[in-house]
N, C-alpha and C. Protein backbone atom coordinates (compact mmCIF):
# COMPACT_ATOMS: atom_id res chain seq x y z
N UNK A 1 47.32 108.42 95.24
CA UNK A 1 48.01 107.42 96.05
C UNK A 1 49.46 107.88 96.20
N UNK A 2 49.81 107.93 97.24
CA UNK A 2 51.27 108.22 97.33
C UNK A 2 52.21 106.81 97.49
N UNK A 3 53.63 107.12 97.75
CA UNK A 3 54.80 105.81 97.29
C UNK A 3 54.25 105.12 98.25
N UNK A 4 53.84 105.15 99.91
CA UNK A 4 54.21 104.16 100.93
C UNK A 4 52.44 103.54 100.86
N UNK A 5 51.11 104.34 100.13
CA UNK A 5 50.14 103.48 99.73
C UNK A 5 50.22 101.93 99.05
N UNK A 6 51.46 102.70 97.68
CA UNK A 6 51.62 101.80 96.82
C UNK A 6 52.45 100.96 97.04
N UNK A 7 53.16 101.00 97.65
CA UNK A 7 54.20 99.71 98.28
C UNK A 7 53.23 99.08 99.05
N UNK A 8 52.15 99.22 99.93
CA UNK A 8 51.39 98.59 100.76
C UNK A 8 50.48 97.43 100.08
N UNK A 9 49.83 98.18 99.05
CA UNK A 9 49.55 97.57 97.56
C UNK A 9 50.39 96.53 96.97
N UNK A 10 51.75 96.64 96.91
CA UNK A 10 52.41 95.90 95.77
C UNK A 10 52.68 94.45 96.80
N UNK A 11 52.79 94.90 98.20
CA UNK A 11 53.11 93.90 99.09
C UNK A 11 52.28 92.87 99.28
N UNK A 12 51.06 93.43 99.01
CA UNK A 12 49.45 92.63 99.30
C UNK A 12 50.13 91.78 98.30
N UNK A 13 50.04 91.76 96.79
CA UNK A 13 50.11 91.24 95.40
C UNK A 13 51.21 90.37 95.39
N UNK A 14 52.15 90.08 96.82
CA UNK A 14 53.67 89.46 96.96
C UNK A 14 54.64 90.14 96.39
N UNK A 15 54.66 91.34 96.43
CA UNK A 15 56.34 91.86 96.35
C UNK A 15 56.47 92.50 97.32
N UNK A 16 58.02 92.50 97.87
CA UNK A 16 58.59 92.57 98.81
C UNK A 16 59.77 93.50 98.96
N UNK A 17 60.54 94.34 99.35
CA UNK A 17 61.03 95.30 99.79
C UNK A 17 62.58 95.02 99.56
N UNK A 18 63.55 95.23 98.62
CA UNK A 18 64.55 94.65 98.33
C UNK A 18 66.09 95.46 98.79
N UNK A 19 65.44 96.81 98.30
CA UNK A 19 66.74 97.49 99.25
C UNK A 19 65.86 99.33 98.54
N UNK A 20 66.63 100.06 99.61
CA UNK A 20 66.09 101.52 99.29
C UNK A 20 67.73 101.94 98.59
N UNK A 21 67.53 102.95 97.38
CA UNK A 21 68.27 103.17 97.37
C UNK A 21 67.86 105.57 97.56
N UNK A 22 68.45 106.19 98.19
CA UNK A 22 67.86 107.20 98.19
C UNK A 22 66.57 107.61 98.46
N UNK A 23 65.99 107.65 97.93
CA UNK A 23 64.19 107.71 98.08
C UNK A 23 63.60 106.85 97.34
N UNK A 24 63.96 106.36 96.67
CA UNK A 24 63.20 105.24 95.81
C UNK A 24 63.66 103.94 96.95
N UNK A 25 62.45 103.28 96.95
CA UNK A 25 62.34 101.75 97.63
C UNK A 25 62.52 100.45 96.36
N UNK A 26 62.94 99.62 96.38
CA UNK A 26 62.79 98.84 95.21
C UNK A 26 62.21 97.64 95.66
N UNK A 27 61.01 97.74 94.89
CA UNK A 27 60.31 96.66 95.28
C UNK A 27 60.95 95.26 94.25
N UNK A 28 61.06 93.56 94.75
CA UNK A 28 61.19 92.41 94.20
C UNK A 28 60.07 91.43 94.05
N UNK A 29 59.79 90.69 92.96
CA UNK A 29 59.22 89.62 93.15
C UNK A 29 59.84 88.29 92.32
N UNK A 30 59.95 87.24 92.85
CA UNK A 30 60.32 86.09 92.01
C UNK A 30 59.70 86.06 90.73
N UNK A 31 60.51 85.80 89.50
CA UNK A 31 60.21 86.07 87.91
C UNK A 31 60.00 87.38 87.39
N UNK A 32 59.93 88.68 88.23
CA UNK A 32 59.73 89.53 87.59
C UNK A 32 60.98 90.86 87.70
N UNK A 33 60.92 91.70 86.92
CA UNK A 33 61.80 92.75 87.07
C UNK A 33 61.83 93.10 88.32
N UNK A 34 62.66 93.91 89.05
CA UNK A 34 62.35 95.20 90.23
C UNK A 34 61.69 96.32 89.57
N UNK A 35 61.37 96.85 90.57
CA UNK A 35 60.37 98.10 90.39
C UNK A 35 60.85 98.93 91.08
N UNK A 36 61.45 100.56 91.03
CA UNK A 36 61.63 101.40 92.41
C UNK A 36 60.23 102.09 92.13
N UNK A 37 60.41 102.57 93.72
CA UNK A 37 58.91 103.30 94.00
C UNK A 37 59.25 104.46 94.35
N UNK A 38 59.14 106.14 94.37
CA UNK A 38 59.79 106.99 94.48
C UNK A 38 58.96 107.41 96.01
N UNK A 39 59.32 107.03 97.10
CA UNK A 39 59.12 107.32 98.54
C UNK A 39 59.17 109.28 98.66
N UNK A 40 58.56 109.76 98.65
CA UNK A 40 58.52 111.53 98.54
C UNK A 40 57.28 111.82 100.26
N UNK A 41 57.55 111.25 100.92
CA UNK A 41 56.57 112.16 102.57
C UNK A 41 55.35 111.44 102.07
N UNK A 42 54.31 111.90 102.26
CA UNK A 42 52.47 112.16 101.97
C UNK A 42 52.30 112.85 100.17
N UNK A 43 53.65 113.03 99.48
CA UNK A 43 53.43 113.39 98.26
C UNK A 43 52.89 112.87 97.23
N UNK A 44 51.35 113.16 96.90
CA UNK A 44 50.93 111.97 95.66
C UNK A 44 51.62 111.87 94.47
N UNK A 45 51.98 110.73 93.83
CA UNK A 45 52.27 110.35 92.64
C UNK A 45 51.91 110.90 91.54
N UNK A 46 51.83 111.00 90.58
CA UNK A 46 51.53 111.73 89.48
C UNK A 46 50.54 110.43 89.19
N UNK A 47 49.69 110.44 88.10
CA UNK A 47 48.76 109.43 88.24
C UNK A 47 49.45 108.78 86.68
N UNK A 48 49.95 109.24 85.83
CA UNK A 48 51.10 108.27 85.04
C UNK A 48 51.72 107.46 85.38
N UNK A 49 52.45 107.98 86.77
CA UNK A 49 53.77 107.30 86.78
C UNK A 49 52.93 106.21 87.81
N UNK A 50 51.86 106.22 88.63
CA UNK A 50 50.89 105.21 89.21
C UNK A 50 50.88 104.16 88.12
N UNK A 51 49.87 104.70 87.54
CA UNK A 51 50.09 103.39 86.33
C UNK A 51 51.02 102.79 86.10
N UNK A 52 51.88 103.10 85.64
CA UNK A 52 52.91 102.74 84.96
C UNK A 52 53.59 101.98 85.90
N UNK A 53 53.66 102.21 87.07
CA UNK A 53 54.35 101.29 88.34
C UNK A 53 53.30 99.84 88.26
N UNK A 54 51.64 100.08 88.15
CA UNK A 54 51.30 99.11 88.33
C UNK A 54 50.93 98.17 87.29
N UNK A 55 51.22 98.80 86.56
CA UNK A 55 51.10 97.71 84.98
C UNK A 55 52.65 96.81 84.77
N UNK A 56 53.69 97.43 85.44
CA UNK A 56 54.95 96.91 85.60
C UNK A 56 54.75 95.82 86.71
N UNK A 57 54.17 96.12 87.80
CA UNK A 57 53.72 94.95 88.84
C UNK A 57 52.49 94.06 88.32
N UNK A 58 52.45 94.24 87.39
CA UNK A 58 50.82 93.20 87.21
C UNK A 58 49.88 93.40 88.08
N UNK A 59 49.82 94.70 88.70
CA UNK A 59 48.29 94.64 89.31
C UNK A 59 47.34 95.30 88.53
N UNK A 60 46.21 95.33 88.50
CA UNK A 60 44.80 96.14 87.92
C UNK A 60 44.77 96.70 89.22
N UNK A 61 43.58 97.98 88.76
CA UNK A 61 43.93 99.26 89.62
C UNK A 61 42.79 98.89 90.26
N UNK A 62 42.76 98.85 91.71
CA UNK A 62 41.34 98.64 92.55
C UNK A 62 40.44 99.80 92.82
């Protein structure tokens, strides 16, 4: 999955797009931390740092 999959993902789940800073997007949701998402082209994610983004968003992996 690459960054602009997983933002598509995190958006479904209600978080929302708070400000980019560089290549990272930072995703918001009411009560929870921010999250940046590292925006890199069509470049997949490492499948750690996947996780780790989505265990920080409270999603389970579909």
């Amino acid at each position: 999955m690459n960054g602009k999959q997983l933002m598509k993902l995190m958006e479904r789940h209600g978080w929302r797009l708070d400000r980019i800073s560089g290549s990272h997007h930072v995703m918001i949701k009411d009560g929870c931390r921010s999250i940046p998402v590292p925006i890199h082209g069509s470049t997949e994610l490492p499948k750690g740092l996947e996780r780790t983004i989505l265990k920080q968003a409270q999603i389970t992996e579909d």
